[in-house]
PDB file of N, CA and C in Angstrom:
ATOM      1  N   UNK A   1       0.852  -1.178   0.000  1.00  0.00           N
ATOM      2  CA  UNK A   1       0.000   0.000   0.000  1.00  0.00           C
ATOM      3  C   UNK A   1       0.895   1.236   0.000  1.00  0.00           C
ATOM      4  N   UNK A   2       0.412   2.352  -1.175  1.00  0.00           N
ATOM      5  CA  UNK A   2       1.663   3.147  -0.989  1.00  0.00           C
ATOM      6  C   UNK A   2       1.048   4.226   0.205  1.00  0.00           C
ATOM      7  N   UNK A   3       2.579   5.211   0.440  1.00  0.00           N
ATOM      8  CA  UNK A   3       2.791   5.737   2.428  1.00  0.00           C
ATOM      9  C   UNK A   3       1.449   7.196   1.775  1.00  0.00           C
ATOM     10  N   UNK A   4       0.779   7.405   2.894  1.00  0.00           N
ATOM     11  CA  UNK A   4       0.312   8.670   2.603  1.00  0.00           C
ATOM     12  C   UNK A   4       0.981   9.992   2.379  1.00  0.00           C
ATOM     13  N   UNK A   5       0.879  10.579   0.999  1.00  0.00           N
ATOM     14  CA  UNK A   5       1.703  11.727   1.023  1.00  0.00           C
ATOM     15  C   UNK A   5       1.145  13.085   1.096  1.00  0.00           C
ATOM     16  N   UNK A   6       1.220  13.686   2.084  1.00  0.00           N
ATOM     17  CA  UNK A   6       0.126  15.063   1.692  1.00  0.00           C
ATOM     18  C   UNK A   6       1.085  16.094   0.433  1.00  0.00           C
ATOM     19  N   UNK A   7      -0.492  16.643   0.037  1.00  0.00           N
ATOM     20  CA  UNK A   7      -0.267  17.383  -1.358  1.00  0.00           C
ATOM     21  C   UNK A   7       0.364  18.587  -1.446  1.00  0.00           C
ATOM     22  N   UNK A   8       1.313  18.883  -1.963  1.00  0.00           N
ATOM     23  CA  UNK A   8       2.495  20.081  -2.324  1.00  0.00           C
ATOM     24  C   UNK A   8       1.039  21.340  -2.673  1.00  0.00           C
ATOM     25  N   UNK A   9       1.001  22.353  -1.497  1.00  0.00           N
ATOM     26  CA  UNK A   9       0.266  23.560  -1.988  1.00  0.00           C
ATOM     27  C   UNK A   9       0.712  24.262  -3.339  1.00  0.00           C
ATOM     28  N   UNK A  10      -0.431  24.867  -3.857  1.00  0.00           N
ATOM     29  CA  UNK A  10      -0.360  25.360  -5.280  1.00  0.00           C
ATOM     30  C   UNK A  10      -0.177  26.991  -4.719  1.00  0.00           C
ATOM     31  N   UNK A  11       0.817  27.431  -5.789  1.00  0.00           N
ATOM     32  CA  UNK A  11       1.148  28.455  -5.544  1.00  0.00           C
ATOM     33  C   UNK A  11      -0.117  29.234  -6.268  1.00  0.00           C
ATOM     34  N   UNK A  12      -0.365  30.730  -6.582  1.00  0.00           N
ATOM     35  CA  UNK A  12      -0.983  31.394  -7.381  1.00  0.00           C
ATOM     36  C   UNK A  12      -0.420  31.741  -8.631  1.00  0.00           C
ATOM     37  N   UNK A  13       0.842  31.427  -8.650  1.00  0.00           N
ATOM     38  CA  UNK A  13       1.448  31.853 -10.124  1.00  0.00           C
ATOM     39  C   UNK A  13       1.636  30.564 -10.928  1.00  0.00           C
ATOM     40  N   UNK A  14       1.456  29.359 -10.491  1.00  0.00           N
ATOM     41  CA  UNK A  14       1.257  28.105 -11.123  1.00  0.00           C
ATOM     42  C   UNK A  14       0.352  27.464 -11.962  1.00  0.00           C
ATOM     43  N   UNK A  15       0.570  27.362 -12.877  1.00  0.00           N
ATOM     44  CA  UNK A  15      -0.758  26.936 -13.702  1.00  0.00           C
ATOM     45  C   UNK A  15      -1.588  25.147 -13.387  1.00  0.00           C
ATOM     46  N   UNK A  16      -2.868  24.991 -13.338  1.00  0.00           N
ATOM     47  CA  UNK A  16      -2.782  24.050 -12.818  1.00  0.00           C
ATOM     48  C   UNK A  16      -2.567  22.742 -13.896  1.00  0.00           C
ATOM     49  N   UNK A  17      -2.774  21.784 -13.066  1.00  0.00           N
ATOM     50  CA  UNK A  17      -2.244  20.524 -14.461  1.00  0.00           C
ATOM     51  C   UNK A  17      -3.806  20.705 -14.752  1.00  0.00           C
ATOM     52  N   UNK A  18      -4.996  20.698 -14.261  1.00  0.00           N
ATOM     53  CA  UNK A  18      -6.275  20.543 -14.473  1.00  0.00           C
ATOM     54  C   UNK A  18      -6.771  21.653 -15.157  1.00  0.00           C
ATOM     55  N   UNK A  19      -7.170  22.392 -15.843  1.00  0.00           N
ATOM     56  CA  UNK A  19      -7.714  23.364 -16.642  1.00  0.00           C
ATOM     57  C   UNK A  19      -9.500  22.853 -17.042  1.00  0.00           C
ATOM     58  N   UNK A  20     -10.380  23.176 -16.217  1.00  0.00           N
ATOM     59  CA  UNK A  20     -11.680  23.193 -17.058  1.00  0.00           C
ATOM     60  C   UNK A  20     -12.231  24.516 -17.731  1.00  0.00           C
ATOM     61  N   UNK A  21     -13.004  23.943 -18.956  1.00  0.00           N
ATOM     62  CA  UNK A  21     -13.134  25.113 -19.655  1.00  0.00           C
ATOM     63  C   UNK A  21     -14.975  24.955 -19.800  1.00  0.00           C
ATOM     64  N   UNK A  22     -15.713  26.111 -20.115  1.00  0.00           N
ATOM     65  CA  UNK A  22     -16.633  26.289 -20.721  1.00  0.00           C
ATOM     66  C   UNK A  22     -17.246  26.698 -21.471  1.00  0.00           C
ATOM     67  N   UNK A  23     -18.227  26.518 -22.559  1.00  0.00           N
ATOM     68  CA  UNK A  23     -18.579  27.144 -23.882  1.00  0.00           C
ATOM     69  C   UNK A  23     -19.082  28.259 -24.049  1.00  0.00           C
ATOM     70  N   UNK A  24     -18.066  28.681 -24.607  1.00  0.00           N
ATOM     71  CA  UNK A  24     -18.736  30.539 -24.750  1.00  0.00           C
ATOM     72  C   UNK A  24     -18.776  30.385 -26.470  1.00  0.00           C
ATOM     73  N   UNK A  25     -20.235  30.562 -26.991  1.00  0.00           N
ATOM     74  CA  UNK A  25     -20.033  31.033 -28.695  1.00  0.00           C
ATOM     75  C   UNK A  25     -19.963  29.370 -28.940  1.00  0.00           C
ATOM     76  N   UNK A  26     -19.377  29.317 -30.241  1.00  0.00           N
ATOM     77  CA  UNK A  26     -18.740  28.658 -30.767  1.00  0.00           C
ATOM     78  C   UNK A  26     -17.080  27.866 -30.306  1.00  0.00           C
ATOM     79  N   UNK A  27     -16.856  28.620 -28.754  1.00  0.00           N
ATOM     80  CA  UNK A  27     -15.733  27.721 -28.356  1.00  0.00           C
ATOM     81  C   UNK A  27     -15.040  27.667 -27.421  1.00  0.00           C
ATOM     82  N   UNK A  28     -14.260  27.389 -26.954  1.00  0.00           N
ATOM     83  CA  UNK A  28     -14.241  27.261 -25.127  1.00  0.00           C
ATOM     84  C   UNK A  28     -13.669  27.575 -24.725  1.00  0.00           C
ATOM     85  N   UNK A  29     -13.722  28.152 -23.499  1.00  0.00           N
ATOM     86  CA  UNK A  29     -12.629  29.196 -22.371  1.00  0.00           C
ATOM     87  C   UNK A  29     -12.402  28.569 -21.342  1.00  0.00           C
ATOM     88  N   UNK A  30     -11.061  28.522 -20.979  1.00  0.00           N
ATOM     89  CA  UNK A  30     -10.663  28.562 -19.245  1.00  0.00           C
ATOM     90  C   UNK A  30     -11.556  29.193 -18.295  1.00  0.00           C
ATOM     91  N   UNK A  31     -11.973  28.240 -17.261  1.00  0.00           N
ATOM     92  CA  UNK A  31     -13.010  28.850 -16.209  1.00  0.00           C
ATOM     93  C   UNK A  31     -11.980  28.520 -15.081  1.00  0.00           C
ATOM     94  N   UNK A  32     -11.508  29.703 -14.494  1.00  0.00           N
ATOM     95  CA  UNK A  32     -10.804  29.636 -12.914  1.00  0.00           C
ATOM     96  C   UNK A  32     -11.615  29.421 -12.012  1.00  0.00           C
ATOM     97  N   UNK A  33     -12.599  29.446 -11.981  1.00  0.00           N
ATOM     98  CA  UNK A  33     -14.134  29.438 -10.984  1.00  0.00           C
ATOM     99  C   UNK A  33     -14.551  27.864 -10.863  1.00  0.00           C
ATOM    100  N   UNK A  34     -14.581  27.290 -12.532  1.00  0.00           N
ATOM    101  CA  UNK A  34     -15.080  25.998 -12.255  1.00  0.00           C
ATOM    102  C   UNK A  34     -13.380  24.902 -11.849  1.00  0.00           C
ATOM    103  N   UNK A  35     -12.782  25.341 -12.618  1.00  0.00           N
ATOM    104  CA  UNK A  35     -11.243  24.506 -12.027  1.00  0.00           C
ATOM    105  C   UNK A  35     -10.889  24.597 -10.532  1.00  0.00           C
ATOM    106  N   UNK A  36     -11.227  25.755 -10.013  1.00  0.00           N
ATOM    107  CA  UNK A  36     -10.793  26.143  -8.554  1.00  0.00           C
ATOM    108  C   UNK A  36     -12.103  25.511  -7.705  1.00  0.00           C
ATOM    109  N   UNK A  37     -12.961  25.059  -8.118  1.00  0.00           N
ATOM    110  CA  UNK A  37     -14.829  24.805  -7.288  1.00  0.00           C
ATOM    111  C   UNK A  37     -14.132  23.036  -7.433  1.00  0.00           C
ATOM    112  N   UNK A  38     -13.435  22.721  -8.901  1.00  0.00           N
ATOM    113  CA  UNK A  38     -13.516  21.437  -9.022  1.00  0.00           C
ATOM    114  C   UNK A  38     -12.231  20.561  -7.867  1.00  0.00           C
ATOM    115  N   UNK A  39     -11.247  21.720  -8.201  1.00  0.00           N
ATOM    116  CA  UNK A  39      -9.775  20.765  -7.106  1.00  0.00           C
ATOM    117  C   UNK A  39     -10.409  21.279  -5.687  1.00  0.00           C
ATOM    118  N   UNK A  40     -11.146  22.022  -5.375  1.00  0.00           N
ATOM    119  CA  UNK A  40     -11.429  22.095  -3.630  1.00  0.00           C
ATOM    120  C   UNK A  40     -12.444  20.726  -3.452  1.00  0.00           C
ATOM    121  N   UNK A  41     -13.359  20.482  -4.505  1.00  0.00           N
ATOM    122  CA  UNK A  41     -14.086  19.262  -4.277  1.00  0.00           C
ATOM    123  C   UNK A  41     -12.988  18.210  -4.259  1.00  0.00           C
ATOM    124  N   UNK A  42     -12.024  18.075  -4.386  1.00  0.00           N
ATOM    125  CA  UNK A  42     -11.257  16.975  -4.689  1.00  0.00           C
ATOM    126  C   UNK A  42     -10.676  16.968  -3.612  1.00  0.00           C
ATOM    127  N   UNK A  43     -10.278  17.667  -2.870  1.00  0.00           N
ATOM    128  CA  UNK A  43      -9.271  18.046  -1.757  1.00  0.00           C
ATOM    129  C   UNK A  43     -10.090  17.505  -0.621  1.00  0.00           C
ATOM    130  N   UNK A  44     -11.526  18.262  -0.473  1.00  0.00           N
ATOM    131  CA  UNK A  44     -12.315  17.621   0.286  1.00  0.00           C
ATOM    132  C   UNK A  44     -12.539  16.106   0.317  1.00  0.00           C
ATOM    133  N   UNK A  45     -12.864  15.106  -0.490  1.00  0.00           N
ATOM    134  CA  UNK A  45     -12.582  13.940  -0.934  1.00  0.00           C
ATOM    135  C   UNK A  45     -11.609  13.437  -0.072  1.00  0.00           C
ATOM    136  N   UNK A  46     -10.634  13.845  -0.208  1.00  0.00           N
ATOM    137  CA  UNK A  46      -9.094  13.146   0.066  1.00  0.00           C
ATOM    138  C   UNK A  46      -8.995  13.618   1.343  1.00  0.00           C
ATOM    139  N   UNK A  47      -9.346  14.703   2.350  1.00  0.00           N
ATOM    140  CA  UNK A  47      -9.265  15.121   3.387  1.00  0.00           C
ATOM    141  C   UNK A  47     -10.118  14.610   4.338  1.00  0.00           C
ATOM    142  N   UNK A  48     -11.523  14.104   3.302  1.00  0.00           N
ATOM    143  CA  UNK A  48     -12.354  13.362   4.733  1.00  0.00           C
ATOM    144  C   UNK A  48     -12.282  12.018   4.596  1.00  0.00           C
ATOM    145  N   UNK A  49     -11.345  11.330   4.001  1.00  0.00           N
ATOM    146  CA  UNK A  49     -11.389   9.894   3.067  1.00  0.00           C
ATOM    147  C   UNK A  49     -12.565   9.707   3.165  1.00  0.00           C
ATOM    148  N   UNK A  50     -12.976   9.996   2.164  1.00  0.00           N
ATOM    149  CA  UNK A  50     -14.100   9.690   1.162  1.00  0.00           C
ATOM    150  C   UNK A  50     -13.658   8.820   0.670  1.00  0.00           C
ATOM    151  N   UNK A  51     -14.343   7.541   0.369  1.00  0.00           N
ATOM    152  CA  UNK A  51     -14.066   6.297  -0.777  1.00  0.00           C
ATOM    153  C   UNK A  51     -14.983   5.782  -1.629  1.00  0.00           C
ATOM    154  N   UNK A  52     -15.058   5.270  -2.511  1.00  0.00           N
ATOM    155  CA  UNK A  52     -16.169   5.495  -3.305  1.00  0.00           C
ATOM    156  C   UNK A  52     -15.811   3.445  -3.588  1.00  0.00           C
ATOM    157  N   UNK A  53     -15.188   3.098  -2.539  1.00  0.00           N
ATOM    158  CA  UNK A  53     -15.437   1.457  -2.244  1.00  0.00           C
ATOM    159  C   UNK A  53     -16.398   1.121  -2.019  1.00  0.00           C
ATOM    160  N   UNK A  54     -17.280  -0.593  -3.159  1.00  0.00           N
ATOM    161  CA  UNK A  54     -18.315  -0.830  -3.343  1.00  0.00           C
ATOM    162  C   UNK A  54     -19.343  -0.067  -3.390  1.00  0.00           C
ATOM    163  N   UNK A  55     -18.784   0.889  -4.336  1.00  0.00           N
ATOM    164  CA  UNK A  55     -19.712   1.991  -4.921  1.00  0.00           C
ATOM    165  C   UNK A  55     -19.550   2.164  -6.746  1.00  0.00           C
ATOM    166  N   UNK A  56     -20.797   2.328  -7.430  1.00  0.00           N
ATOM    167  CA  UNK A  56     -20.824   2.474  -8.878  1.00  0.00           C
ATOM    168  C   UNK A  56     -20.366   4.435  -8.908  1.00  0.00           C
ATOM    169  N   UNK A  57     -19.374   4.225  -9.835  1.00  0.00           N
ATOM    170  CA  UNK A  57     -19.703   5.590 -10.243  1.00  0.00           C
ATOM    171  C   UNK A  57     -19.312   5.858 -11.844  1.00  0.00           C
ATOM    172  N   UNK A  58     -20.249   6.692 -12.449  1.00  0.00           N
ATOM    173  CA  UNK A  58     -20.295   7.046 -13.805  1.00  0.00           C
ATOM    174  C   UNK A  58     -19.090   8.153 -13.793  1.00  0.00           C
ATOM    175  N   UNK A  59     -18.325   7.655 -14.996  1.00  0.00           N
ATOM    176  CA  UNK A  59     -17.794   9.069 -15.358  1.00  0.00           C
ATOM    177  C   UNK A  59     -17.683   9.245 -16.621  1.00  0.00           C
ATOM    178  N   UNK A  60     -18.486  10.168 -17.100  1.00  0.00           N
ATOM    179  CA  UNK A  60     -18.662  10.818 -18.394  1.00  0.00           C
ATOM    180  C   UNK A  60     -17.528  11.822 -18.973  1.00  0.00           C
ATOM    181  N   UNK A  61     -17.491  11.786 -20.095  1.00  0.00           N
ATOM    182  CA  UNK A  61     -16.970  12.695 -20.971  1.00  0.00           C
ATOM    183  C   UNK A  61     -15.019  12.333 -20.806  1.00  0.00           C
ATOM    184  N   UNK A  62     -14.410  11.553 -20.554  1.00  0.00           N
ATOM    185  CA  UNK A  62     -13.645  11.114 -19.902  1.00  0.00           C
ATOM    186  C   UNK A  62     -12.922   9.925 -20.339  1.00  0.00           C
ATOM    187  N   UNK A  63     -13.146  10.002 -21.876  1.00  0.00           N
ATOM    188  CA  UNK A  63     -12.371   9.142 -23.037  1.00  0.00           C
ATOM    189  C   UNK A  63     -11.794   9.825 -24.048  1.00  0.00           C
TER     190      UNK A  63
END
């Protein structure tokens, strides 16, 4: 089992590896709002071990 490692804080001048975007027009923009809403949900996850053992979960859009 690998050792628990806590996560290296993100600076503000760092770009993240995660970038979500949303459709504006005909084509899509960087949303700092939904990327920054999406890694705090993630953080939370990992901070309350959350496990999603003997659990179904869908994940769409993600091929």
């Amino acid at each position: 089992r690998p050792l628990k490692i806590e996560p290296t804080a993100f600076s503000s001048d760092k770009t993240h590896l995660l970038l979500l975007k949303r459709r504006f027009g005909s084509s899509w923009v960087y949303s700092s709002k939904l990327t920054t809403f999406y890694l705090d949900v993630l953080t939370e996850i990992r901070s309350t071990s959350t496990t999603f053992e003997h659990k179904n979960a869908l994940a769409t859009g993600v091929g």
